[in-house]
Protein backbone atom coordinates (compact mmCIF):
# COMPACT_ATOMS: atom_id res chain seq x y z
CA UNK A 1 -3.58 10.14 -19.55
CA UNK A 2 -4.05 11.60 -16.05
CA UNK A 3 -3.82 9.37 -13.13
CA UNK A 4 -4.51 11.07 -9.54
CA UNK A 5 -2.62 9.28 -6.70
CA UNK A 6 -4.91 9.31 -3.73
CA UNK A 7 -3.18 8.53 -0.37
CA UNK A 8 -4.62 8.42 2.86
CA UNK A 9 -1.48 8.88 4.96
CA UNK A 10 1.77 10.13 5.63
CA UNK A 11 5.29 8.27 5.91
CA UNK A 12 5.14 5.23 4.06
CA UNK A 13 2.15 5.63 2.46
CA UNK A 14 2.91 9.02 0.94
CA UNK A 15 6.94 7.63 0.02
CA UNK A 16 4.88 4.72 -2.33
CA UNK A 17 2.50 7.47 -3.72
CA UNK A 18 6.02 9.26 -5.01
CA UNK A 19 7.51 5.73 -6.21
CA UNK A 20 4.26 5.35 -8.16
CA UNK A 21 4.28 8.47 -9.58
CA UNK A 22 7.75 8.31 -10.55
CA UNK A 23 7.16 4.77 -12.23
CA UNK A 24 4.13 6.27 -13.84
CA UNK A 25 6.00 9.29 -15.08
CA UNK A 26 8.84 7.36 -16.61
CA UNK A 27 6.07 5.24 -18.62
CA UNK A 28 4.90 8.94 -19.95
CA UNK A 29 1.56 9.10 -17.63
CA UNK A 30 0.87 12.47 -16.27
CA UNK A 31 0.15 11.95 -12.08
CA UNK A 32 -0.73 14.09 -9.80
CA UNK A 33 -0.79 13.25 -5.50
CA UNK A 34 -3.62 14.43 -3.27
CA UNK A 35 -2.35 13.83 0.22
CA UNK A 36 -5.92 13.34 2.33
CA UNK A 37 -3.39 14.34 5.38
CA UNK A 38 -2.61 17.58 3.90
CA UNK A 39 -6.02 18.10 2.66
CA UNK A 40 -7.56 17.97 6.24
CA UNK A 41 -11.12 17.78 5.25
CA UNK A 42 -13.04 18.46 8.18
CA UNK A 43 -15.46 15.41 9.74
CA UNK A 44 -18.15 14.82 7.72
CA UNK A 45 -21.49 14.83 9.48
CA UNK A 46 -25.05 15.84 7.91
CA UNK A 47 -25.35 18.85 10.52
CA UNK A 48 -21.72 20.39 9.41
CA UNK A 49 -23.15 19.69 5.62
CA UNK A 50 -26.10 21.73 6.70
CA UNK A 51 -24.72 24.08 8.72
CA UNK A 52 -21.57 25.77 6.42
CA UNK A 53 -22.15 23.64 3.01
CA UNK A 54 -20.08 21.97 1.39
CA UNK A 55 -16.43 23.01 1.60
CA UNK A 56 -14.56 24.61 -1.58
CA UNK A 57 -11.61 21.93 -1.02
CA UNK A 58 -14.52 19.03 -1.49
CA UNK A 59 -15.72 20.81 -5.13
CA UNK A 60 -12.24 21.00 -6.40
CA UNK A 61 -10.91 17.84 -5.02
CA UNK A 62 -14.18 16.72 -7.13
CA UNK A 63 -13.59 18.41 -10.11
CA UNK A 64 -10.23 17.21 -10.43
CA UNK A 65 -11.40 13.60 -10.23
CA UNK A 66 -13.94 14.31 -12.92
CA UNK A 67 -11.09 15.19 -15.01
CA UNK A 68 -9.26 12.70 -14.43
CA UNK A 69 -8.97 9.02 -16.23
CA UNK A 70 -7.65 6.98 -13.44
CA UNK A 71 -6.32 6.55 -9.92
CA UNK A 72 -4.19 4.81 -7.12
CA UNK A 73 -5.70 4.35 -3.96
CA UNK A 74 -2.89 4.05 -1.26
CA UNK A 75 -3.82 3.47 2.53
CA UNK A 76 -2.74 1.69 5.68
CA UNK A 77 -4.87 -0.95 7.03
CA UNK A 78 -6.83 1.01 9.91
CA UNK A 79 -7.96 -2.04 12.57
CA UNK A 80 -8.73 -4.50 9.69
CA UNK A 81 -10.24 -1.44 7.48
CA UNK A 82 -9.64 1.96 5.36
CA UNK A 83 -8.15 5.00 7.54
CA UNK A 84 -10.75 7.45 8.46
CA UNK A 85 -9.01 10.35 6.02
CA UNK A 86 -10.27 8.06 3.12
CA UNK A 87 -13.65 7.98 4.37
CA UNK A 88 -14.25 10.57 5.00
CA UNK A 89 -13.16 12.13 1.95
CA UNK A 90 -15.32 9.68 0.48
CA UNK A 91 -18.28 10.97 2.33
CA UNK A 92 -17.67 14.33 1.33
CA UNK A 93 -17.10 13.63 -2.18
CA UNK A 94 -20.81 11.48 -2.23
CA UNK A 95 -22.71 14.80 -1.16
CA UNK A 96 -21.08 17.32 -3.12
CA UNK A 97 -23.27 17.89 -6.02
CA UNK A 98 -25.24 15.69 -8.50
CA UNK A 99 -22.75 14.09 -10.41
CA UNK A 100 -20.45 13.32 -8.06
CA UNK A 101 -20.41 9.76 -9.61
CA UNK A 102 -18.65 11.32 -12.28
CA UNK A 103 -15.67 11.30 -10.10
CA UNK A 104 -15.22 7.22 -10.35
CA UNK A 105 -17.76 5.68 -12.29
CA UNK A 106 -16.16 3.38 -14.78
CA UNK A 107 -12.62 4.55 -13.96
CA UNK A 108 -9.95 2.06 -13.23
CA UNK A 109 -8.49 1.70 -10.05
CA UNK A 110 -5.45 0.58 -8.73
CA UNK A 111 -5.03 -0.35 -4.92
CA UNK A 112 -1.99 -0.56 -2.76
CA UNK A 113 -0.93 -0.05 0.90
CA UNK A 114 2.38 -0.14 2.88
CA UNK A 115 1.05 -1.44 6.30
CA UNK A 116 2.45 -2.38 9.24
CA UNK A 117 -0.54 -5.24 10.29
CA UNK A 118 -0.55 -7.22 6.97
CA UNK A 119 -2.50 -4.85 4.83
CA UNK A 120 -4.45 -7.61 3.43
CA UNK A 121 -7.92 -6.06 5.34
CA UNK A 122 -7.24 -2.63 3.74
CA UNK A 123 -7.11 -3.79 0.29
CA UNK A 124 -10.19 -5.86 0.53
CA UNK A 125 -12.32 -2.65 1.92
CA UNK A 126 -10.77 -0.73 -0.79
CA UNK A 127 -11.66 -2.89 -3.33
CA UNK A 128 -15.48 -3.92 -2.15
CA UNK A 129 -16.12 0.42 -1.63
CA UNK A 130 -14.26 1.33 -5.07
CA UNK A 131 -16.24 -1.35 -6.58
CA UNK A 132 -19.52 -0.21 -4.99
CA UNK A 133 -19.04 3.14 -5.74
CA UNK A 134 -18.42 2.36 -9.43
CA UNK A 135 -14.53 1.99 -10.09
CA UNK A 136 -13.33 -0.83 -11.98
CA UNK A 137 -10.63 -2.25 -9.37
CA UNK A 138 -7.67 -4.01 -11.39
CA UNK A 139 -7.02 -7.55 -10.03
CA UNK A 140 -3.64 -6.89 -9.35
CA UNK A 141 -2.96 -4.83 -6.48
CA UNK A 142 -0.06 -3.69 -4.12
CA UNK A 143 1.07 -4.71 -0.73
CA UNK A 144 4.18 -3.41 0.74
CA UNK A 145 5.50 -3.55 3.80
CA UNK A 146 8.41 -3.14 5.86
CA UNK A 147 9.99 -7.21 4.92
CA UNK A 148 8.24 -6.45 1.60
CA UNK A 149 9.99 -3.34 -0.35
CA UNK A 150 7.96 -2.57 -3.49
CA UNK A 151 8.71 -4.33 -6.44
CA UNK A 152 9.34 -1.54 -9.37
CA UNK A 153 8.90 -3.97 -12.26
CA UNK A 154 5.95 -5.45 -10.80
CA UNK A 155 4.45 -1.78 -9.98
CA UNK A 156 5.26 -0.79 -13.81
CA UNK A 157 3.31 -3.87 -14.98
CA UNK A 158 0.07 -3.32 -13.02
CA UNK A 159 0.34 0.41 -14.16
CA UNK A 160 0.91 -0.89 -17.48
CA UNK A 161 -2.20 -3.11 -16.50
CA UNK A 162 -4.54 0.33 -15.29
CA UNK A 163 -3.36 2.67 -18.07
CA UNK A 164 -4.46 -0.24 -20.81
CA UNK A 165 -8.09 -0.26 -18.75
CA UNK A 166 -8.38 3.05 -20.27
């Protein structure tokens, strides 16, 4: 199985998308990271859209989702929300082509964060926009922080959890 490891920041955030993937791996799941920082998707508005198109990193950021049977969402809580580098790669992924719902619709979902304000917020708007966008969220989720260092047997269980979803 191939599980894509979205994160939607750098330092902490990007440290537990390696710890995941290296839990994952040892479990024999294939993973593969797409940092949204590296990415650098430019802001998505409908007059850029009409302007240049869609960009070629949005269509193969797309096509790897489509080909891929699950994923890990991992973001910081953003003033009680998701960071704008997850929305808007959401946006851009929502206009780029017809079957764009092909990137999550049905796939499982895992959500985690490391954030500094609680992280609580974060997973919530993960879970209601996964969910409305199709994913099937696992119950179990992650929260890490810097008084709460993640807990690899835990993390191994609710990958255990998203790879048996499948």
């Amino acid at each position: 199985m191939r599980i894509s490891i979205i994160v939607a920041s750098n330092n902490h955030n990007l440290a537990l998308a390696h710890q995941l993937s290296k839990i994952a791996l040892q479990i024999g799941q294939s993973t593969q990271i797409i940092d949204l920082v590296e990415e650098d998707l430019p802001l998505y508005t409908p007059k850029l859209q009409a302007e240049y198109g869609i960009p070629s990193k949005v269509k193969q950021l797309a096509d790897t989702l489509i080909n891929t049977e699950a994923m890990i969402f991992i973001a910081p809580e953003y003033n009680g929300s998701i960071p704008p580098t997850l929305n808007n790669f959401l946006a851009w992924l929502s206009v780029s082509g017809d079957d764009w719902r092909g990137c999550f619709n049905g796939k499982p979902a895992i959500i985690a964060t490391y954030s500094g304000g609680g992280g609580q917020y974060v997973l919530l708007a993960m879970r209601t926009q996964l969910s409305y966008i199709g994913m099937n969220v696992i119950g179990r989720q992650i929260l890490t922080n810097k008084n709460k260092p993640l807990n690899e047997d835990s993390a191994k269980e609710v990958i255990k959890q998203l790879i048996n979803f499948c």
